[in-house]
PDB file of N, CA and C in Angstrom:
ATOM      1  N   UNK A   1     126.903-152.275 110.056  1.00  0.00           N
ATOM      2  CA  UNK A   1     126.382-152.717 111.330  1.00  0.00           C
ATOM      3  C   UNK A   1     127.525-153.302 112.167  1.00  0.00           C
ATOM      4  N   UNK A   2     127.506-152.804 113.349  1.00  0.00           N
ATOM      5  CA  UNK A   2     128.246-153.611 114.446  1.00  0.00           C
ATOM      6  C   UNK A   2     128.454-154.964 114.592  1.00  0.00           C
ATOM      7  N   UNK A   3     129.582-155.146 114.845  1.00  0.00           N
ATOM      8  CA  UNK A   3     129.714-156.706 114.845  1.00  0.00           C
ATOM      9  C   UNK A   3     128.748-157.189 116.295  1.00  0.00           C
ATOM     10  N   UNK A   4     128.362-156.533 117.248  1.00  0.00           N
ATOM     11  CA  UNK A   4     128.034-156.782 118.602  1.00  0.00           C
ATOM     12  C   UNK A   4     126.593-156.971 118.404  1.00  0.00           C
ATOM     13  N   UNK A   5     125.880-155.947 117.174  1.00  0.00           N
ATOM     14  CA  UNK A   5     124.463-155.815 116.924  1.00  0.00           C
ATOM     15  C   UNK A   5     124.010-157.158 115.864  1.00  0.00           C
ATOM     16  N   UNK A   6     125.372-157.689 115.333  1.00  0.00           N
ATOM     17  CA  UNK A   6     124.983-158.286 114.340  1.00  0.00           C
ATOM     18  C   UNK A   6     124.632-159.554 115.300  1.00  0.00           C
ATOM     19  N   UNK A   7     125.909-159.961 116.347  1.00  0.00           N
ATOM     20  CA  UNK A   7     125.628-161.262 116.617  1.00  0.00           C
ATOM     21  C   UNK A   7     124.440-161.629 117.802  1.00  0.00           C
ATOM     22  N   UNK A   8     123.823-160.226 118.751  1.00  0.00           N
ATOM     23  CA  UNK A   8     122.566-159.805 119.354  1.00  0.00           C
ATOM     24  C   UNK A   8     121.212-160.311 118.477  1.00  0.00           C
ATOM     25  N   UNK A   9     121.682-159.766 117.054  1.00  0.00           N
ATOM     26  CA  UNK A   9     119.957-159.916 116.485  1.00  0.00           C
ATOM     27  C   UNK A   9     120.121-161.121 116.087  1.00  0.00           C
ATOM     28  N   UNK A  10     121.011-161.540 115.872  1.00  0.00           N
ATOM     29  CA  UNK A  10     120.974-163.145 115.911  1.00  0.00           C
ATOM     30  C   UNK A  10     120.527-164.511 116.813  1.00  0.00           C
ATOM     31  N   UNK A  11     121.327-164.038 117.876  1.00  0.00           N
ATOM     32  CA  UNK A  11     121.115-164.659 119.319  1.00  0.00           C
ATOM     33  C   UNK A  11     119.469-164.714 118.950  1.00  0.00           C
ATOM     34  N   UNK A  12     119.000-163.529 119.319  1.00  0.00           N
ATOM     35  CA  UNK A  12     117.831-163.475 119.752  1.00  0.00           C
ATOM     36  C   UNK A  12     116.974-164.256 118.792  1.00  0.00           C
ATOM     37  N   UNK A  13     117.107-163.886 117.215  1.00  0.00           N
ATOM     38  CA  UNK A  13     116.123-164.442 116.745  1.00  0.00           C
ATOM     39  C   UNK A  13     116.216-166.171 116.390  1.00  0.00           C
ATOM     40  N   UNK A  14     117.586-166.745 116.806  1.00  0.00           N
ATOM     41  CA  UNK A  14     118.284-168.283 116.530  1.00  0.00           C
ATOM     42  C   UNK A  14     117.264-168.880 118.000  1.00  0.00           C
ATOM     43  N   UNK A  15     117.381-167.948 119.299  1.00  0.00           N
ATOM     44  CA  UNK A  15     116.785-168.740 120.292  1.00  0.00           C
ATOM     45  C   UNK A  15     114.642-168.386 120.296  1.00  0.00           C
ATOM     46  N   UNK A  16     114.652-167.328 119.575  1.00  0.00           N
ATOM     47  CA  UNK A  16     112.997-167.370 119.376  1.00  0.00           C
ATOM     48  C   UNK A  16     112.558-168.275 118.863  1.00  0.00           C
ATOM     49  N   UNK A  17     113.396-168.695 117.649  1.00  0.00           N
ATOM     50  CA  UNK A  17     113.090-169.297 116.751  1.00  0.00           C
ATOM     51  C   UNK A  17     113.032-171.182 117.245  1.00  0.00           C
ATOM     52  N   UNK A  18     114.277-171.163 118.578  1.00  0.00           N
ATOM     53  CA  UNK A  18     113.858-172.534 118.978  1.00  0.00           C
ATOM     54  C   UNK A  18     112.969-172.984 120.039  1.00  0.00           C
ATOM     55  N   UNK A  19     112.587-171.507 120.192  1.00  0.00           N
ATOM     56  CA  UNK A  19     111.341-171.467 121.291  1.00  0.00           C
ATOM     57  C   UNK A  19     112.040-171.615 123.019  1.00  0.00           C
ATOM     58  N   UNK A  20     112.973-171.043 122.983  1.00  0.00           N
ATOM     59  CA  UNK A  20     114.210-171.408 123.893  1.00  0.00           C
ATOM     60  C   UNK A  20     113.905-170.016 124.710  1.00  0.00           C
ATOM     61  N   UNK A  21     113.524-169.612 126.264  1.00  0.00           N
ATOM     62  CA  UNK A  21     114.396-168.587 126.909  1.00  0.00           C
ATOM     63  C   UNK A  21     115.265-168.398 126.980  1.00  0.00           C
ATOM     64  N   UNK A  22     115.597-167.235 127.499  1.00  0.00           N
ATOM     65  CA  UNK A  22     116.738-166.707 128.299  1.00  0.00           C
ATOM     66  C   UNK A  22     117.687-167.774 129.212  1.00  0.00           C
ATOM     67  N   UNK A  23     116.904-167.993 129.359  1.00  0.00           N
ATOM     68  CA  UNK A  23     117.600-169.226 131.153  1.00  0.00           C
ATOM     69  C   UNK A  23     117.122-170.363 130.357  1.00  0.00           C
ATOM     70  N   UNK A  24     116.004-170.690 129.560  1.00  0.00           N
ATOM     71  CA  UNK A  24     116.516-172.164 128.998  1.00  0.00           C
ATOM     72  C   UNK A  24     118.083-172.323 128.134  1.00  0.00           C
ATOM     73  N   UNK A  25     118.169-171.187 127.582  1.00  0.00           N
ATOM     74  CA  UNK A  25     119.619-170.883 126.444  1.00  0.00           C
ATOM     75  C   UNK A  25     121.027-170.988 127.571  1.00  0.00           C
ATOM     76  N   UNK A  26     120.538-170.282 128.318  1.00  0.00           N
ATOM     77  CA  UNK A  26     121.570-170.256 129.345  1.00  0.00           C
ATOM     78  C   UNK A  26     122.118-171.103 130.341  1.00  0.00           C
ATOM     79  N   UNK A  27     121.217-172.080 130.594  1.00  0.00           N
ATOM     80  CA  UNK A  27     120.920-173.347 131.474  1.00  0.00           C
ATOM     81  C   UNK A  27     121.588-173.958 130.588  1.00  0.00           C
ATOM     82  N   UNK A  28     121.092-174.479 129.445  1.00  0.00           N
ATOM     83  CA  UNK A  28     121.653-175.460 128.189  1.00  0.00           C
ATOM     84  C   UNK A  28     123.519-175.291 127.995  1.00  0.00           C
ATOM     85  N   UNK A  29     123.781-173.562 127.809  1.00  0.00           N
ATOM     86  CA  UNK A  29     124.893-173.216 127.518  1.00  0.00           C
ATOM     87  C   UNK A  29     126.270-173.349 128.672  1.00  0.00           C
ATOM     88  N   UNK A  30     125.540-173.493 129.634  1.00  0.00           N
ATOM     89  CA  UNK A  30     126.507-173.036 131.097  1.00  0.00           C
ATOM     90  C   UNK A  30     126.840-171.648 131.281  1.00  0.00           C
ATOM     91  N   UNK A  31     126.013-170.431 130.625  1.00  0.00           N
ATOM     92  CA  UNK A  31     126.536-169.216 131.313  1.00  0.00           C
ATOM     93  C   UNK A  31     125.154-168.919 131.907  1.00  0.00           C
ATOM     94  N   UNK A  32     125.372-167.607 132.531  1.00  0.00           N
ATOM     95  CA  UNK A  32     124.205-167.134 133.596  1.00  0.00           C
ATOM     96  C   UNK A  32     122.904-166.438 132.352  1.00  0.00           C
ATOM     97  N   UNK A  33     122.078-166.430 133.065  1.00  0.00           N
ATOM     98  CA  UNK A  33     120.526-165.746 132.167  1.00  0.00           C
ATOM     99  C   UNK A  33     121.144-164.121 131.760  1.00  0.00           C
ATOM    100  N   UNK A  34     121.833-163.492 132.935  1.00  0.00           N
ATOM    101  CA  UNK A  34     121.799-162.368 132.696  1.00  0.00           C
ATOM    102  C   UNK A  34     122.742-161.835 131.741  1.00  0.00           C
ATOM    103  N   UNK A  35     123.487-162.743 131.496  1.00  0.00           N
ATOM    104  CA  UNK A  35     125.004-162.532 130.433  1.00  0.00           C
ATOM    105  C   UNK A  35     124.064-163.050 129.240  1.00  0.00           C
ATOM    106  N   UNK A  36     123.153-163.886 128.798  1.00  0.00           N
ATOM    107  CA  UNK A  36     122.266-164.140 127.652  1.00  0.00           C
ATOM    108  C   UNK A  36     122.170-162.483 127.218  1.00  0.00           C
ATOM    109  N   UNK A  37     121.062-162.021 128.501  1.00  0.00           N
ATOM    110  CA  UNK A  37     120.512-161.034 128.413  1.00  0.00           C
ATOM    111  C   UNK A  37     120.689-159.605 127.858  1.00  0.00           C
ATOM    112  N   UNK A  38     122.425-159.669 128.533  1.00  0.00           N
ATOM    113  CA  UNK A  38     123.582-158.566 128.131  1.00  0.00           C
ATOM    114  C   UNK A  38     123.908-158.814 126.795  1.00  0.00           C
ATOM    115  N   UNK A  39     124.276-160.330 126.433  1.00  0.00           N
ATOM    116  CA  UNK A  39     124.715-160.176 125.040  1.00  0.00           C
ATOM    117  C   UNK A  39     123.285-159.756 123.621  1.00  0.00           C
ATOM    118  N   UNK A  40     121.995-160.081 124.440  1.00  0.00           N
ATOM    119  CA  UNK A  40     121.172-159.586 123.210  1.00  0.00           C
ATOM    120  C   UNK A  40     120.904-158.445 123.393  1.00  0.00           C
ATOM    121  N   UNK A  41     121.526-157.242 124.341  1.00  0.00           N
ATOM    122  CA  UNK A  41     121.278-155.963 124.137  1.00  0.00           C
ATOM    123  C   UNK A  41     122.319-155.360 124.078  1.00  0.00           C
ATOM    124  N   UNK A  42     124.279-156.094 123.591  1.00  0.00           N
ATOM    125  CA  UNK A  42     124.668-155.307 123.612  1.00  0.00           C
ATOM    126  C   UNK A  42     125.691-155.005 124.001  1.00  0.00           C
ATOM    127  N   UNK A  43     125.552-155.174 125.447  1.00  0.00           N
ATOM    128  CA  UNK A  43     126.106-154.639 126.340  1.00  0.00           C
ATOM    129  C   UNK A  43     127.530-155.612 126.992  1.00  0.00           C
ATOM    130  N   UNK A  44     127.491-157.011 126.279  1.00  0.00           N
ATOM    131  CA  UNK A  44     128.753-157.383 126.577  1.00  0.00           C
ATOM    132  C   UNK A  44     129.570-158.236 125.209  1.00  0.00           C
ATOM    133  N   UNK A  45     130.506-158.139 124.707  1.00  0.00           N
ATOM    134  CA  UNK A  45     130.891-158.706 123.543  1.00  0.00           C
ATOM    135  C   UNK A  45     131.319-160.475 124.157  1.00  0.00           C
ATOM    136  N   UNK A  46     130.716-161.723 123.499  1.00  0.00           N
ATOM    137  CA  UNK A  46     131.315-162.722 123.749  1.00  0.00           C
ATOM    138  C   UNK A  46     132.417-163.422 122.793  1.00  0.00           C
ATOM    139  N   UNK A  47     132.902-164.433 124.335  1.00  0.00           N
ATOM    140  CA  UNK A  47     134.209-164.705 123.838  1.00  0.00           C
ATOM    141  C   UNK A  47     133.765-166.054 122.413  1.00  0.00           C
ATOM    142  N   UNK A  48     134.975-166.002 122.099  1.00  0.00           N
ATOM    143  CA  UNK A  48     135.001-167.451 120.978  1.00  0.00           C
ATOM    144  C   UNK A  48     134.252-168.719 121.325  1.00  0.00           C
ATOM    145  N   UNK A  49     134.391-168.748 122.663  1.00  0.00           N
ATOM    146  CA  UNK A  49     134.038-169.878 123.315  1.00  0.00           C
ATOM    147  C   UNK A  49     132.786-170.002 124.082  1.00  0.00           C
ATOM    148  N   UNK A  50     132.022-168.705 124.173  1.00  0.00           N
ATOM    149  CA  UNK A  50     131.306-168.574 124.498  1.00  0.00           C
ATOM    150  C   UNK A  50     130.001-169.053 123.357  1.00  0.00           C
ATOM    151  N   UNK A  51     130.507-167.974 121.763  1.00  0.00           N
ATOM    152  CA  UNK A  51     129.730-168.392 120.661  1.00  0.00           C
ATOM    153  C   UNK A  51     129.588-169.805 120.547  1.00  0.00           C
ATOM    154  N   UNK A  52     130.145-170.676 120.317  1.00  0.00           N
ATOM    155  CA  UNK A  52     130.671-172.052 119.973  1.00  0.00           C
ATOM    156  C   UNK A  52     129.229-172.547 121.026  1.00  0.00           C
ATOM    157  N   UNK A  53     129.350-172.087 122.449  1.00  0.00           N
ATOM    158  CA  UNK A  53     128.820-172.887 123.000  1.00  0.00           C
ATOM    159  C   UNK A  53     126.898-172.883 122.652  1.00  0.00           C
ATOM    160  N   UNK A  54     126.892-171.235 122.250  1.00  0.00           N
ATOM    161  CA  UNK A  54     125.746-170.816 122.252  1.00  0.00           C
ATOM    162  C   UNK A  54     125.210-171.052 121.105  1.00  0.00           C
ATOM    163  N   UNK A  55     126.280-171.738 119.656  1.00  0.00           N
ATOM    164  CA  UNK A  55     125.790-172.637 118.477  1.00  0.00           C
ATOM    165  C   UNK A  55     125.398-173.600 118.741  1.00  0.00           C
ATOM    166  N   UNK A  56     125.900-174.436 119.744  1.00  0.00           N
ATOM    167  CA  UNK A  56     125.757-176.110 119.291  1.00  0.00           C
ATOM    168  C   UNK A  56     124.402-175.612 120.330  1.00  0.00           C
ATOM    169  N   UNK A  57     123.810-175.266 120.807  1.00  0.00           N
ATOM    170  CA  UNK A  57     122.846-175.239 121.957  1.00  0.00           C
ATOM    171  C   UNK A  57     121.885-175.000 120.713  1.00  0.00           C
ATOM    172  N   UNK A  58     121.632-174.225 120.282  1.00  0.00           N
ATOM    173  CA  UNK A  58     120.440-173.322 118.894  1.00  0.00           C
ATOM    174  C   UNK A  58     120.550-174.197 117.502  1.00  0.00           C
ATOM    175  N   UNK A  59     121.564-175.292 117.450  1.00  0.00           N
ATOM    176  CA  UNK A  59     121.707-176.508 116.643  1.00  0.00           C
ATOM    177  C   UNK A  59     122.273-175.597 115.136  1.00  0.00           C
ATOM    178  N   UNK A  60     123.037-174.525 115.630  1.00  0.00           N
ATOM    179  CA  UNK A  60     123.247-173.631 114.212  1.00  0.00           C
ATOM    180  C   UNK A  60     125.123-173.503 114.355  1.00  0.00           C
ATOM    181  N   UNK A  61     125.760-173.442 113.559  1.00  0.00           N
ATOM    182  CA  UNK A  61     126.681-172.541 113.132  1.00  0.00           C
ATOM    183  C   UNK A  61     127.677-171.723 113.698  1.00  0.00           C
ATOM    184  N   UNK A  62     128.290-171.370 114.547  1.00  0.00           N
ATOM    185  CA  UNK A  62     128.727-170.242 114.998  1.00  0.00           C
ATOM    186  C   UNK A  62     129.291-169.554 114.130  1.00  0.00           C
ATOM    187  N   UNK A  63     129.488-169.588 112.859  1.00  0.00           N
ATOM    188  CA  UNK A  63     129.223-168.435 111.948  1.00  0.00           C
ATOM    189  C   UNK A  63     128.123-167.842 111.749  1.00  0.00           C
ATOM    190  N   UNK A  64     126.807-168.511 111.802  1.00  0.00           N
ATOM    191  CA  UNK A  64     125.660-168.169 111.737  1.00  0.00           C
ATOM    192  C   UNK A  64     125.718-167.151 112.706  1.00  0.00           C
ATOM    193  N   UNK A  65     125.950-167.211 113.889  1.00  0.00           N
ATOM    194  CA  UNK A  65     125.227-165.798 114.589  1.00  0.00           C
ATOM    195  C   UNK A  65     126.422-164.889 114.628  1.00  0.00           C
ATOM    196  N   UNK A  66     127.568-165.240 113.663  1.00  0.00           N
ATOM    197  CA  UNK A  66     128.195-163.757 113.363  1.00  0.00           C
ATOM    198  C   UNK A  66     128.340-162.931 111.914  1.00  0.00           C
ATOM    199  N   UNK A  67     126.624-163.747 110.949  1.00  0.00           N
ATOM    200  CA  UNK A  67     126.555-163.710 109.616  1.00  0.00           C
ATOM    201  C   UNK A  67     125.511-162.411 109.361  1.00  0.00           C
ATOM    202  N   UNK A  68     126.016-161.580 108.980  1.00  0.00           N
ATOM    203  CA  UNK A  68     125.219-159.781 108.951  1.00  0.00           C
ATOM    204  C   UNK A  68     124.416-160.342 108.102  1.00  0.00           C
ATOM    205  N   UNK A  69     124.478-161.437 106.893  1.00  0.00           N
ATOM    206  CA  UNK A  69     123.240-161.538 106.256  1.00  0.00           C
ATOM    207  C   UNK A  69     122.248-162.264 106.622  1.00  0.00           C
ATOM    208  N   UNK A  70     122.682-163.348 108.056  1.00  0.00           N
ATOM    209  CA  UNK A  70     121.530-164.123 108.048  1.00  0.00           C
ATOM    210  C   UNK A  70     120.230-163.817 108.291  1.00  0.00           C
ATOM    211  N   UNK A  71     119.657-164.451 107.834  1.00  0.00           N
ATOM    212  CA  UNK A  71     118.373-164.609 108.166  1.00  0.00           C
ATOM    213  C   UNK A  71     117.746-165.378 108.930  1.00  0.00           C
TER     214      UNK A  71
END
């Protein structure tokens, strides 16, 4: 699996899971809704600093959403 798909199905299921939107994740994080949006389909790879920010927001890891096994 893609490293891009791995850290997408993550995103998505780290912010379902905190009951968090798009734009709440994104609001919290300082980037825009639509770059959320891009990174859970895909379509844009984030930076180091971007992850980091989008861990401490989901209270997880930033290994966690680049872990192919998590769950």
């Amino acid at each position: 699996m893609e490293i891009r798909e791995v850290f997408a199905r993550n995103l998505r299921r780290h912010r379902q899971r905190k009951k968090l939107s798009q734009e709440a994740l994104a609001h919290e994080a300082g980037v825009d809704r639509t770059y959320v949006s891009a990174l859970e389909r895909r379509v844009y790879a984030a930076s180091i600093d971007t992850v980091a920010r989008l861990a401490k927001v989901l209270g997880v890891k930033p290994a966690d959403l680049l872990d192919p096994d998590s769950r």
